[in-house]
C-alpha atoms as a PDB file:
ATOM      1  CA  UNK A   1     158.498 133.276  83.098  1.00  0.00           C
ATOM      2  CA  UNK A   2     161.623 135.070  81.530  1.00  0.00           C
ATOM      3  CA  UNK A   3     164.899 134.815  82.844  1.00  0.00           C
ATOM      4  CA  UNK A   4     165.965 137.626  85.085  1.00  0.00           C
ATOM      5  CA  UNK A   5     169.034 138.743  83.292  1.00  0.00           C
ATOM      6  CA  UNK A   6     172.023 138.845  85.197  1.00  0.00           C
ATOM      7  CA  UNK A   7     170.922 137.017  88.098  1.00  0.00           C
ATOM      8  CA  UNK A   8     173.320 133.821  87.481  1.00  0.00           C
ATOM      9  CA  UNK A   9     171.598 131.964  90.269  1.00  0.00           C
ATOM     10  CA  UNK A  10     170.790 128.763  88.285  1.00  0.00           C
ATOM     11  CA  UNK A  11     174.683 129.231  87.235  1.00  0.00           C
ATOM     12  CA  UNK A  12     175.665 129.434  90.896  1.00  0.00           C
ATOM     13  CA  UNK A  13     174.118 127.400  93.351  1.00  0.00           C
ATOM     14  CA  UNK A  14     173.255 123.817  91.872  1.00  0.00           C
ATOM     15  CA  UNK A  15     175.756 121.144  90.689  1.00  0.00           C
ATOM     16  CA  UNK A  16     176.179 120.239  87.179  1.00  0.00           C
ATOM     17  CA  UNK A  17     177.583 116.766  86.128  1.00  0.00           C
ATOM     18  CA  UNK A  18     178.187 117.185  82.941  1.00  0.00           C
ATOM     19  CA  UNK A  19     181.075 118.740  81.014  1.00  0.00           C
ATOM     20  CA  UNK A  20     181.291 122.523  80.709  1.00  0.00           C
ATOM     21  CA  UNK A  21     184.148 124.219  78.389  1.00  0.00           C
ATOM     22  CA  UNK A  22     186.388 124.967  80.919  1.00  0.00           C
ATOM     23  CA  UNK A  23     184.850 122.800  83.746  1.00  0.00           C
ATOM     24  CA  UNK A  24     185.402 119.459  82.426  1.00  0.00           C
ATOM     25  CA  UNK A  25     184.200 117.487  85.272  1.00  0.00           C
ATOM     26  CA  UNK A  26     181.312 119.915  86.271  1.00  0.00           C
ATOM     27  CA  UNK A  27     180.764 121.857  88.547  1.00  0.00           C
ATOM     28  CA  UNK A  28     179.825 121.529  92.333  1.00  0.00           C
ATOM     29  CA  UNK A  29     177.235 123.262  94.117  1.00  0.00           C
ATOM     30  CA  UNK A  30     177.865 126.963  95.305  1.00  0.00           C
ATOM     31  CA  UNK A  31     180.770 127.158  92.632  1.00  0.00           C
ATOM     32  CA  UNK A  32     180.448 129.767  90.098  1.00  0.00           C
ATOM     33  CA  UNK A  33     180.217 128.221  86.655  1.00  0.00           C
ATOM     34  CA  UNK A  34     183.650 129.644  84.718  1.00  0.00           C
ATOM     35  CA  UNK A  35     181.145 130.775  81.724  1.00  0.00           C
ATOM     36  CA  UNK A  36     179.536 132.893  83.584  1.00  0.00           C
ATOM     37  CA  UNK A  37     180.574 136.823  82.567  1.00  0.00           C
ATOM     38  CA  UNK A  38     180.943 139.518  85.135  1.00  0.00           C
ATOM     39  CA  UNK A  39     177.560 140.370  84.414  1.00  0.00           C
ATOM     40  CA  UNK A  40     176.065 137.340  85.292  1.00  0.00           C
ATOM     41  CA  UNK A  41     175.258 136.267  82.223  1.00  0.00           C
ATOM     42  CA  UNK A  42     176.245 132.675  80.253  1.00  0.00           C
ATOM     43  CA  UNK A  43     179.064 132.814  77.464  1.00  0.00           C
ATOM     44  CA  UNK A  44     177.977 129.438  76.160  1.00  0.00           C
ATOM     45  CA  UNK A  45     173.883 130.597  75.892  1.00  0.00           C
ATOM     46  CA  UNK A  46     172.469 130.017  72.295  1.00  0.00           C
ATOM     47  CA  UNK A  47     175.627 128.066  71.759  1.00  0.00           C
ATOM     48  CA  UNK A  48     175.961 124.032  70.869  1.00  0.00           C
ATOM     49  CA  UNK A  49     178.963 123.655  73.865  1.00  0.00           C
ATOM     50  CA  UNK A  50     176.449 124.679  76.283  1.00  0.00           C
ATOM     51  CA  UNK A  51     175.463 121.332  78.371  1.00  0.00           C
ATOM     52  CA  UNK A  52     172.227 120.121  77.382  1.00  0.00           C
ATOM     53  CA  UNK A  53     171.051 120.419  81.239  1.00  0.00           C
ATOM     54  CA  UNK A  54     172.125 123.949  81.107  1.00  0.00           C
ATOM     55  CA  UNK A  55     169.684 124.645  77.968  1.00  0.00           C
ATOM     56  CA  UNK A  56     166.861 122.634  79.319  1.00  0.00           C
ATOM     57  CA  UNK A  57     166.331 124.385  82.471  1.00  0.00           C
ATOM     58  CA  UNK A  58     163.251 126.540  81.947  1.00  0.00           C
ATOM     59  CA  UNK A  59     163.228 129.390  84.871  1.00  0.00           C
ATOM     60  CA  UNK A  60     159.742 129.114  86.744  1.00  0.00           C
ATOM     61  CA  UNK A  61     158.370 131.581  89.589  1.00  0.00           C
ATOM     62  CA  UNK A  62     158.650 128.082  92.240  1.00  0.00           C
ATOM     63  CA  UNK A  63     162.543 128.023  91.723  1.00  0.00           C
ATOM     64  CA  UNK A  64     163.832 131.617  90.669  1.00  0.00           C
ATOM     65  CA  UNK A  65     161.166 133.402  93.396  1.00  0.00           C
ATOM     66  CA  UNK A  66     161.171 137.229  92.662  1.00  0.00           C
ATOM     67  CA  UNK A  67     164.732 138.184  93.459  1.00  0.00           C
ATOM     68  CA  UNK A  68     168.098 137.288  92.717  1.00  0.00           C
ATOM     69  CA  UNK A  69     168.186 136.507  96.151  1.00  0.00           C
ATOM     70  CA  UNK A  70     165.481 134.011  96.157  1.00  0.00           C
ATOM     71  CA  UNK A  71     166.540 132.097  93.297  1.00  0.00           C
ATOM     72  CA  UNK A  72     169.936 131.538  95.037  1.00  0.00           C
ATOM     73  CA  UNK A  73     168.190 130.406  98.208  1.00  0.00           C
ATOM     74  CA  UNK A  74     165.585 128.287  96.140  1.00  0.00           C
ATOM     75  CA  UNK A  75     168.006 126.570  94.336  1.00  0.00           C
ATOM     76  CA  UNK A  76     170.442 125.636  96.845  1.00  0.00           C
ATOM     77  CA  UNK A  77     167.496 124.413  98.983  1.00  0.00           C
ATOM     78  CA  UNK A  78     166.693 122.205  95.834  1.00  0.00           C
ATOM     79  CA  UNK A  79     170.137 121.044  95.531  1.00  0.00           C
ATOM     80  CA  UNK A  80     170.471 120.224  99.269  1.00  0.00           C
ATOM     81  CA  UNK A  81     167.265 117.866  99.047  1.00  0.00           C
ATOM     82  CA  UNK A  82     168.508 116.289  95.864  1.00  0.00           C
END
């Protein structure tokens, strides 16, 4: 599966623990990720500063659904279990 571009979901809802440039303690849940432009899309993307679990996640029709929408919902649920 692709990445919907400019749907920011994955950049959104879940926590990250490690570093980000401008986020140095992470980020938590629900709290927009400060390298994400107003189009949704990742400053740091191709770029060795991105965080490692940022570049590993691999966007699959279970967690980003068919919408926007769903993603968000998907991966909040996922954070909330985890």
């Amino acid at each position: 599966m692709e990445c919907r571009l400019g749907c920011g979901a994955c950049c959104i809802a879940p926590s990250i623990s490690s570093a980000i440039p401008g986020m140095e303690q992470g980020k938590p849940a629900g709290v927009r990720c400060v390298q994400l432009n107003e189009h949704n899309l990742c400053r740091l993307f191709g770029k060795p500063e991105r965080p490692k679990v940022c570049a590993d996640f691999k966007p699959c029709p279970s967690v980003c659904g068919s919408t926007d929408q769903q993603a968000m919902i998907n991966i909040d649920e996922l954070e909330r279990l985890t």
